[in-house]
N, C-alpha and C. Protein backbone atom coordinates (compact mmCIF):
# COMPACT_ATOMS: atom_id res chain seq x y z
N UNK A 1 0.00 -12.84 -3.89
CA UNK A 1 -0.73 -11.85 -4.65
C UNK A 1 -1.98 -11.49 -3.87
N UNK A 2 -2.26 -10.30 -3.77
CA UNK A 2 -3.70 -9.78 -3.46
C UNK A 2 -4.24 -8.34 -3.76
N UNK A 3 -5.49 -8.60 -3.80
CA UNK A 3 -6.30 -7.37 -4.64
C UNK A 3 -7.32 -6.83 -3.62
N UNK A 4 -7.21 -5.69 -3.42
CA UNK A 4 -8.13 -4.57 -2.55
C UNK A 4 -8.61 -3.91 -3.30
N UNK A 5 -10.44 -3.51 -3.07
CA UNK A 5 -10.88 -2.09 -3.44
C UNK A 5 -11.46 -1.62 -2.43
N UNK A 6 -11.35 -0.17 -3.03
CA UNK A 6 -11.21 0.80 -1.99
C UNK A 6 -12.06 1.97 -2.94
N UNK A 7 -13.27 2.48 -1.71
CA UNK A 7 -14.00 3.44 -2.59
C UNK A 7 -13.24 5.09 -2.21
N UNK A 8 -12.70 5.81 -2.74
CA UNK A 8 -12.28 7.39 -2.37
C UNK A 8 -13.47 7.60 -1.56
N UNK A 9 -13.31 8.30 -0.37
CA UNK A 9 -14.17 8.90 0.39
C UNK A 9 -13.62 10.51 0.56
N UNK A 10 -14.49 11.56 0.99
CA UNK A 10 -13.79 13.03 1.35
C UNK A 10 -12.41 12.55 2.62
N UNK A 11 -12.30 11.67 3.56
CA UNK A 11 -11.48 11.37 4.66
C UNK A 11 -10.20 10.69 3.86
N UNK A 12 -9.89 10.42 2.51
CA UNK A 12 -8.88 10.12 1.67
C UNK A 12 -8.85 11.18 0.94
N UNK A 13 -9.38 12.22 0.71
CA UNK A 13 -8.38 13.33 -0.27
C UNK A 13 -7.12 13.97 0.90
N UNK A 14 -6.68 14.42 -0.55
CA UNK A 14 -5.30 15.33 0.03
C UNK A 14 -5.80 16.34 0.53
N UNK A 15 -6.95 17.43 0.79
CA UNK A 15 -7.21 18.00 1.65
C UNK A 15 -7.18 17.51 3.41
N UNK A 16 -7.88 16.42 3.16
CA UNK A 16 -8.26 15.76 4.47
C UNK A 16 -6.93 15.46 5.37
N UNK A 17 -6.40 14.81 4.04
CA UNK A 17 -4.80 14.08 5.13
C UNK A 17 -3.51 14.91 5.04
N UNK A 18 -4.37 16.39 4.18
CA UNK A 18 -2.78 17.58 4.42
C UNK A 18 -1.64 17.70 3.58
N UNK A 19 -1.81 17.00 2.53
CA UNK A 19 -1.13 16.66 1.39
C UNK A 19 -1.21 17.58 0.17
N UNK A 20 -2.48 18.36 0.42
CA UNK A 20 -2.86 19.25 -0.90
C UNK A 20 -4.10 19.46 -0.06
N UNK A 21 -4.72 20.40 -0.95
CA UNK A 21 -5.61 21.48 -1.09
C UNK A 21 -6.74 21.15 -2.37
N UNK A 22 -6.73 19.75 -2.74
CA UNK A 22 -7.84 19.54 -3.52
C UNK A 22 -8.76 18.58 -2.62
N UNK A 23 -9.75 18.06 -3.52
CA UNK A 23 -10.52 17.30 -3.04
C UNK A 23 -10.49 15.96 -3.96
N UNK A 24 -9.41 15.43 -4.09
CA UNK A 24 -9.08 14.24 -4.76
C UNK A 24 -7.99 13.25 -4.10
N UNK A 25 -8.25 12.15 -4.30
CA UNK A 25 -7.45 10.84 -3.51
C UNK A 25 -6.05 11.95 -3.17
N UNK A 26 -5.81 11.26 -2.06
CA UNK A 26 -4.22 11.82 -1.40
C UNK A 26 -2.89 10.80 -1.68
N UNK A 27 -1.78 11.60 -2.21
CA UNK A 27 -1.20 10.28 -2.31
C UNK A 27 -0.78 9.55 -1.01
N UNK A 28 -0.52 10.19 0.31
CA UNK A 28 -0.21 9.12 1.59
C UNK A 28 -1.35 8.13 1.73
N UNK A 29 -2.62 8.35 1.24
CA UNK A 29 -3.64 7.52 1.05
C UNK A 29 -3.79 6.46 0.43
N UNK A 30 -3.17 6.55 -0.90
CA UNK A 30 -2.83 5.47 -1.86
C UNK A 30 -1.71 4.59 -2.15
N UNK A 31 -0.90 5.16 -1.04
CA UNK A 31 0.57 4.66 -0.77
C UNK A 31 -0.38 3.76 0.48
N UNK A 32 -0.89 4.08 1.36
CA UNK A 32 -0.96 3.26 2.46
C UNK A 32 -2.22 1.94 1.74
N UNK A 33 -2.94 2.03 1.19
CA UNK A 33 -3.61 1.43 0.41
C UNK A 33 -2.88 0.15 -0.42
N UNK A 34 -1.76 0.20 -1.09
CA UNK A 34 -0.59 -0.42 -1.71
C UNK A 34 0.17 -1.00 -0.37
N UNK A 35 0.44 -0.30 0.66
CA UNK A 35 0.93 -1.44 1.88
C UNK A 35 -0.04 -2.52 2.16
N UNK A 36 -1.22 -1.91 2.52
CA UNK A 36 -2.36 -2.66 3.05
C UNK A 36 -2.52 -3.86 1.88
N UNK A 37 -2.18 -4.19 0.69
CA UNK A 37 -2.12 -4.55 -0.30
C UNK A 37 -1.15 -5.73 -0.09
N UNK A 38 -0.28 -5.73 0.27
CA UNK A 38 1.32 -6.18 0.35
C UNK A 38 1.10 -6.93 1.46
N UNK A 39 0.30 -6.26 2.67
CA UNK A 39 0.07 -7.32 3.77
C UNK A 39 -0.80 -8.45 3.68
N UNK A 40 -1.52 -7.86 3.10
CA UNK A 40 -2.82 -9.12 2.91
C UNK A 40 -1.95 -10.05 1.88
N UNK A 41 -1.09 -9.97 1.19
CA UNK A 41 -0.33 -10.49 -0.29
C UNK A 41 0.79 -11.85 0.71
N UNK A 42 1.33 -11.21 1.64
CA UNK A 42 2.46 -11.83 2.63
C UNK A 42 1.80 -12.77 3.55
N UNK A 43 1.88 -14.26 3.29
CA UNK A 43 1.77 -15.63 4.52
C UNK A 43 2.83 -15.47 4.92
N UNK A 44 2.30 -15.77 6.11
CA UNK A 44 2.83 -15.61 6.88
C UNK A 44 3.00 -16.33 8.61
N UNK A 45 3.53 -17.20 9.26
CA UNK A 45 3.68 -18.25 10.36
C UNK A 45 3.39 -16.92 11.51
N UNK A 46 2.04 -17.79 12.38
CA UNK A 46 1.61 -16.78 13.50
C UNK A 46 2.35 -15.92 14.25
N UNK A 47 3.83 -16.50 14.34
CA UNK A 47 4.58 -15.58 15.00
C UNK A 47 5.43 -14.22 14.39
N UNK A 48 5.26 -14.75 13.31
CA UNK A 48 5.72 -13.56 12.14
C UNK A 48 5.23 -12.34 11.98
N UNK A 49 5.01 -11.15 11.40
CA UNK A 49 4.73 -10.18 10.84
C UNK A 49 5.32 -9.55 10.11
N UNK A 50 4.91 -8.66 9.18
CA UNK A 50 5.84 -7.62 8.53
C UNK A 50 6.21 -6.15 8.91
N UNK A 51 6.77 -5.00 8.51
CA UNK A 51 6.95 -4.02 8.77
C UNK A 51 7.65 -3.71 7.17
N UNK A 52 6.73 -2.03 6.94
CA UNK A 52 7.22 -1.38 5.63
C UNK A 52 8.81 -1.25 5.93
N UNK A 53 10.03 -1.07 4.83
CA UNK A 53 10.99 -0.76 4.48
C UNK A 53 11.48 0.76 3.71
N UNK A 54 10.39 -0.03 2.99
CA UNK A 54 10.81 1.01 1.47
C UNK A 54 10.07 1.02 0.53
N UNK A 55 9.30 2.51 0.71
CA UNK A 55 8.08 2.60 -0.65
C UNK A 55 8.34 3.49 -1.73
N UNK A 56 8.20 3.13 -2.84
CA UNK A 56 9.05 4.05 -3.89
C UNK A 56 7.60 3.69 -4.54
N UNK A 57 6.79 4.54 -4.77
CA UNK A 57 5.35 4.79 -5.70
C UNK A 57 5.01 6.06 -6.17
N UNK A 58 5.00 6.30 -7.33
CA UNK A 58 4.69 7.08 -7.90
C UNK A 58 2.82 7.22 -8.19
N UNK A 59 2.44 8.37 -7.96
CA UNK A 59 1.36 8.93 -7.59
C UNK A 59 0.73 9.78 -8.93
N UNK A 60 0.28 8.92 -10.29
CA UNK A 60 0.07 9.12 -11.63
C UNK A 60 -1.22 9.67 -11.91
N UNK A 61 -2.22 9.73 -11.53
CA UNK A 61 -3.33 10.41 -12.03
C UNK A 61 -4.27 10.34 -10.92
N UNK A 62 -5.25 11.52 -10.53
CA UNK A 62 -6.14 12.18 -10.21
C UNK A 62 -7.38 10.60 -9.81
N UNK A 63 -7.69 10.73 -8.52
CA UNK A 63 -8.94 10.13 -8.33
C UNK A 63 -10.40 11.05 -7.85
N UNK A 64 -11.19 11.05 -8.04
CA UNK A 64 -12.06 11.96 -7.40
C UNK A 64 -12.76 10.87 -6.58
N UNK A 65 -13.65 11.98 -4.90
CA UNK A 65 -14.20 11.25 -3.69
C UNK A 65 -15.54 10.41 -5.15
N UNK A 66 -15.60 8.74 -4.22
CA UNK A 66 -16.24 8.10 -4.65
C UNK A 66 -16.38 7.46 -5.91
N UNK A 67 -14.57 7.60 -5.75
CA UNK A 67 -13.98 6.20 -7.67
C UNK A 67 -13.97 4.98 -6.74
N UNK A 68 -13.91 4.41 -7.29
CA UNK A 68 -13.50 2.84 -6.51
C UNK A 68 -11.92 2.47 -6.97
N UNK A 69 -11.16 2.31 -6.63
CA UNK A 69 -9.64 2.23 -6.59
C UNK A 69 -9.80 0.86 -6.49
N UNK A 70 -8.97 -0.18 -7.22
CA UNK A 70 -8.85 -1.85 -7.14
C UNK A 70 -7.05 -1.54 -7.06
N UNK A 71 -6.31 -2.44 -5.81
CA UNK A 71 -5.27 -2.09 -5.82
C UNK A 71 -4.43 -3.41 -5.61
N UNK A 72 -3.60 -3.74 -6.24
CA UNK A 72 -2.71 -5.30 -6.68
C UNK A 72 -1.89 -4.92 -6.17
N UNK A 73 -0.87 -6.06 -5.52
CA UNK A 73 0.36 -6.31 -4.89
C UNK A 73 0.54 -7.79 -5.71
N UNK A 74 1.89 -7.94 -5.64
CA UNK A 74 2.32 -9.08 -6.12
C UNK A 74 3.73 -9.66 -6.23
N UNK A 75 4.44 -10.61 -4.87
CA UNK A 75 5.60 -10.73 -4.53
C UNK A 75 6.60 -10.68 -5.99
N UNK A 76 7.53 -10.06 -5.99
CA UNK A 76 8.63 -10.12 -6.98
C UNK A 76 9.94 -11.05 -6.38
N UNK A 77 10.30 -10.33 -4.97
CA UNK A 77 11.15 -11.15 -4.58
C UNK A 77 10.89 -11.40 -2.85
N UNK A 78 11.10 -13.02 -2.59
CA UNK A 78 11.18 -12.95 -1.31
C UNK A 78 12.14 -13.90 -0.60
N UNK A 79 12.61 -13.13 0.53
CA UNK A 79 13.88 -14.30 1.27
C UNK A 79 12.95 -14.24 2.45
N UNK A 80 13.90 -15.28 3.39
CA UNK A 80 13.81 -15.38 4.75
C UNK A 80 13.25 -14.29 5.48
N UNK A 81 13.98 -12.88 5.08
CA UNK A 81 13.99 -11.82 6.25
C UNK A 81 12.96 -10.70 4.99
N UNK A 82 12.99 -10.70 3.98
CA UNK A 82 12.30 -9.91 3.40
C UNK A 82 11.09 -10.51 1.90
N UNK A 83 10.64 -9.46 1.65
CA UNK A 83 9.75 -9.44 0.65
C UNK A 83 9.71 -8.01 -0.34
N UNK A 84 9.71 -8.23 -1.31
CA UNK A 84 9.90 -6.97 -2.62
C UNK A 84 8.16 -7.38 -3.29
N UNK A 85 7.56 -6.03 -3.10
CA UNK A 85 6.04 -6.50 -4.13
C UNK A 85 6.29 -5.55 -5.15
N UNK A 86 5.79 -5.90 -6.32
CA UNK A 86 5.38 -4.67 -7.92
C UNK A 86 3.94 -4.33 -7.14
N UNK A 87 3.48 -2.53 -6.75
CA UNK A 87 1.69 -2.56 -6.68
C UNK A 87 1.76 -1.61 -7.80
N UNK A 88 0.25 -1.92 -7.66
CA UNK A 88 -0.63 -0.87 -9.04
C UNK A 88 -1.94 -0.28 -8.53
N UNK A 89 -2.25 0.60 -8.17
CA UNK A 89 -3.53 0.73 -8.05
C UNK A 89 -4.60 1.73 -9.05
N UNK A 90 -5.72 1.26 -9.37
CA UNK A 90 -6.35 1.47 -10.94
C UNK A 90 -7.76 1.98 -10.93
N UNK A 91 -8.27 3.29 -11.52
CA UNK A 91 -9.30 3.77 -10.84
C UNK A 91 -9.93 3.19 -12.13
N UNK A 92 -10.66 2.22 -12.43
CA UNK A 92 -11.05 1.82 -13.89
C UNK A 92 -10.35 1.19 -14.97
N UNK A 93 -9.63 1.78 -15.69
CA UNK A 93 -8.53 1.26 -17.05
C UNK A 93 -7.80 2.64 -16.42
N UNK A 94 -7.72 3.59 -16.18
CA UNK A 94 -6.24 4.39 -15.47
C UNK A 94 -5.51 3.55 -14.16
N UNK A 95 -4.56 4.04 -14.66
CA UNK A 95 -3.02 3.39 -13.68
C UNK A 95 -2.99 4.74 -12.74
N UNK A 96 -3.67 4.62 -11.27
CA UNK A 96 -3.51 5.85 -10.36
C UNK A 96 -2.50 5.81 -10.00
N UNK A 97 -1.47 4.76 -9.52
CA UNK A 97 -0.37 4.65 -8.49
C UNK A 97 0.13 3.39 -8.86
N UNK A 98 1.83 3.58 -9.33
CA UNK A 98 2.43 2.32 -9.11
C UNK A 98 3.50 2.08 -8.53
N UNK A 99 4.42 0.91 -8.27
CA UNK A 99 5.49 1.22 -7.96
C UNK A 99 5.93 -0.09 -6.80
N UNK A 100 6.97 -0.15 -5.85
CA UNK A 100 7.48 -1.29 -5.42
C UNK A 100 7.34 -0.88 -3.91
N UNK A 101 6.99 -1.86 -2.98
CA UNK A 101 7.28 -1.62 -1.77
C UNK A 101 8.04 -3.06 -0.84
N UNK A 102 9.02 -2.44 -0.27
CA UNK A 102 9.76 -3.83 0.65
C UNK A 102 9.02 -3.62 2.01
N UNK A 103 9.14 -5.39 2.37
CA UNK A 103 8.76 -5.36 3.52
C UNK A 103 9.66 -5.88 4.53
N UNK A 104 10.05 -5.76 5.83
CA UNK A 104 11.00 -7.19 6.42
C UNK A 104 10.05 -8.11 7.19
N UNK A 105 10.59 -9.16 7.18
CA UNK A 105 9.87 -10.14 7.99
C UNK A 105 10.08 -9.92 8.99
N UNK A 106 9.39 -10.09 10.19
CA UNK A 106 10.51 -9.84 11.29
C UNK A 106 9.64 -10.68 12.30
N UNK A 107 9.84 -11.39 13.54
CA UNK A 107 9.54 -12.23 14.74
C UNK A 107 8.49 -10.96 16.04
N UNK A 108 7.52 -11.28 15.92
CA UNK A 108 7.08 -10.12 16.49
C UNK A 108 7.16 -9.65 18.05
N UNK A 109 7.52 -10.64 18.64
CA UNK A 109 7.74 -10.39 19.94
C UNK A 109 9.13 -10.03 20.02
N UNK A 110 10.28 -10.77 19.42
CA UNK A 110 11.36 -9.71 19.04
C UNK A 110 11.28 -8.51 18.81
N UNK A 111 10.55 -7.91 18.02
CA UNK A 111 10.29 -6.54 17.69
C UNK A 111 10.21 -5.81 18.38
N UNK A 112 9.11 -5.78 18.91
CA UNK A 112 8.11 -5.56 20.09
C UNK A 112 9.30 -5.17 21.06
N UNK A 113 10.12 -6.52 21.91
CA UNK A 113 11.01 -6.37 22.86
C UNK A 113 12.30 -4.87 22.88
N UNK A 114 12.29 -5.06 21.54
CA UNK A 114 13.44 -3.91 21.03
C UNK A 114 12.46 -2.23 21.40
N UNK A 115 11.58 -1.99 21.48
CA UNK A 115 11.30 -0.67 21.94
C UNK A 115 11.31 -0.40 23.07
């Protein structure tokens, strides 16, 4: 389990990152926020790392620059080669963003070797 906050700045709206034309949190912003979430959430043996899979988050209500966003991850399922988190991220008592993201485990110099 782990918990991030994160203050909206103008360099996180959907103007900034091209997503929209307002001046409110972006959702690729709050999706990457919910990874960043998931990593800090995943122990992990020095040689290990993760890599996203699969983000399925829904993007529920409006943040404006300078809310503070508190954003939870919290393993549901994990094997050998993977990890499943529930995130939420919450501008106050609103639910901004929720939803599941997989991760794989994977050997990082393996990885690495494969490109």
């Amino acid at each position: 389990m782990a918990d991030l906050t994160r203050t909206v700045t103008a360099d996180d709206t959907a103007r900034a990152v091209g997503s929209g034309d307002l001046d409110v949190l972006g959702t690729p912003v709050v999706i990457a926020w919910c990874e960043a979430a998931t990593v800090a959430a995943l122990e992990l043996e020095p040689q290990l790392t993760s890599v996203g899979t699969h983000v399925d988050v829904r993007h529920l209500a409006p943040s404006p620059v300078g809310a503070t966003i508190e954003v939870h991850a919290e393993v549901t399922e994990r094997t050998e080669r993977s990890a499943t988190f529930a995130v939420e991220a919450r501008d106050g008592g609103t639910v901004v963003a929720s939803g599941t993201v997989v991760r794989a485990v994977v050997d990082r110099e393996r990885f690495l070797a494969r490109l």
